[in-house]
C-alpha atoms as a PDB file:
ATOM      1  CA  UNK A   1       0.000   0.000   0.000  1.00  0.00           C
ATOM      2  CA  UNK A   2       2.703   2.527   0.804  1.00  0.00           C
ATOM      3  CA  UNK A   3       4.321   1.494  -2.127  1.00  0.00           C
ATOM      4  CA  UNK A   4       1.721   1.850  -4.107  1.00  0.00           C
ATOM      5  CA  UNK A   5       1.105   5.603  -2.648  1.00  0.00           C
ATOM      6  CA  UNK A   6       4.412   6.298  -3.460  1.00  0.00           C
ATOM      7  CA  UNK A   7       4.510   5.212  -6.887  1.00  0.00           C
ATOM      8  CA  UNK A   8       1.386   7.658  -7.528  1.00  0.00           C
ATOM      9  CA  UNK A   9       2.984  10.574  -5.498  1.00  0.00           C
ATOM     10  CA  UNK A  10       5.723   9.957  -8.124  1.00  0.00           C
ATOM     11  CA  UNK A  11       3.355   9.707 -11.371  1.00  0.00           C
ATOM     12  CA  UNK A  12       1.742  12.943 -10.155  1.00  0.00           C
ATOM     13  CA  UNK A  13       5.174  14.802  -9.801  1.00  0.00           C
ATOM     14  CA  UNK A  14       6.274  13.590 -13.191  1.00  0.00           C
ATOM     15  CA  UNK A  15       3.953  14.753 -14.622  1.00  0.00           C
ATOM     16  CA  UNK A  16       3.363  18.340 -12.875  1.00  0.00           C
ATOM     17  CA  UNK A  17       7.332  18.938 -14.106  1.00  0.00           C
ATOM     18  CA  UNK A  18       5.951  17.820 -17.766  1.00  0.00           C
ATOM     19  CA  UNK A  19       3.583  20.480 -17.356  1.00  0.00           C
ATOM     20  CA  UNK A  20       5.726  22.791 -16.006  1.00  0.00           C
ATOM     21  CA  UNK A  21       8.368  21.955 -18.806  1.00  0.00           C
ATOM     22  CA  UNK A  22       5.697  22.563 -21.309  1.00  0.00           C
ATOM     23  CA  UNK A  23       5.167  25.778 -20.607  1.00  0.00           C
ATOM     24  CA  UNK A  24       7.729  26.725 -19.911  1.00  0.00           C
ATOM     25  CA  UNK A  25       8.424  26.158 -23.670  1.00  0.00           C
ATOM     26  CA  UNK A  26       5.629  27.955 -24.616  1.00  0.00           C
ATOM     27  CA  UNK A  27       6.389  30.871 -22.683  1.00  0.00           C
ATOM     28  CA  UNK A  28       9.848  31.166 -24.411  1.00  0.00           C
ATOM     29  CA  UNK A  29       8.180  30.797 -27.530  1.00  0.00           C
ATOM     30  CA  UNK A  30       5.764  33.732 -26.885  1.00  0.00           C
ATOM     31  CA  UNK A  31       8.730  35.693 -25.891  1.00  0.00           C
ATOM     32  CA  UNK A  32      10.515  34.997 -29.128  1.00  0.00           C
ATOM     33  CA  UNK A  33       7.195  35.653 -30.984  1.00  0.00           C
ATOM     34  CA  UNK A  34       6.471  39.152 -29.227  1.00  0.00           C
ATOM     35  CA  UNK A  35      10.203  39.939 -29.679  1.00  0.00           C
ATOM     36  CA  UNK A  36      10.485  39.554 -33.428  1.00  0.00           C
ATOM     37  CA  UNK A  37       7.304  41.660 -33.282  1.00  0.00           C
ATOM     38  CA  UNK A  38       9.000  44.255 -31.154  1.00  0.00           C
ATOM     39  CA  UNK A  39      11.571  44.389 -34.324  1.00  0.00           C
ATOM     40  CA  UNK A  40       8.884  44.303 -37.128  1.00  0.00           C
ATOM     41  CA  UNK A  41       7.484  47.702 -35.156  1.00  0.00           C
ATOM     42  CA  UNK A  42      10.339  48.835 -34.696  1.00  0.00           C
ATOM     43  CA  UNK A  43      12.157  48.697 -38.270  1.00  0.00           C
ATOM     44  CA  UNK A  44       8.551  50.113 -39.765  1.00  0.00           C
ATOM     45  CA  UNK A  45       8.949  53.307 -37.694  1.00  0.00           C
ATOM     46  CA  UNK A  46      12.746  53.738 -38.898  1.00  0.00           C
ATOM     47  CA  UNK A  47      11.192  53.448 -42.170  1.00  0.00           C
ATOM     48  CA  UNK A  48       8.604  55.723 -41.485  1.00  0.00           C
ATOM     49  CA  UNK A  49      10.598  58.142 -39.543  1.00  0.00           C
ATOM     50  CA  UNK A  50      13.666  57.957 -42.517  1.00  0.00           C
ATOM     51  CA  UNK A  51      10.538  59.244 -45.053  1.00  0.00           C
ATOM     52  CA  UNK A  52      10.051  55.912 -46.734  1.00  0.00           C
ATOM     53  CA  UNK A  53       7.126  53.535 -47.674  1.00  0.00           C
ATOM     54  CA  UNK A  54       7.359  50.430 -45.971  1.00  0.00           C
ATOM     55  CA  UNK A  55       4.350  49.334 -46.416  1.00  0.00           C
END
């Protein structure tokens, strides 16, 4: 029986650090996203700011 507690407690922890794990990766992944969005705004008001269409 304790055993058998033990091996759930175990199973349950596993797979709360998948979890975790997983979004963890997502989160980097947003990050990355809003980043290279950060850039696109940011080169289109260079653009806009040197006079030119980028558009």
């Amino acid at each position: 029986m304790l055993l058998h507690c033990y091996c759930n407690l175990t199973t349950m922890f596993n797979r709360r650090a998948a979890a975790i794990d997983e979004l963890s990766t997502a989160i980097n992944e947003l990050a990355t996203s809003v980043n290279e969005l950060h850039g696109q705004i940011h080169n289109r008001n260079v653009y806009s700011i040197q006079g030119r269409n980028y558009f």
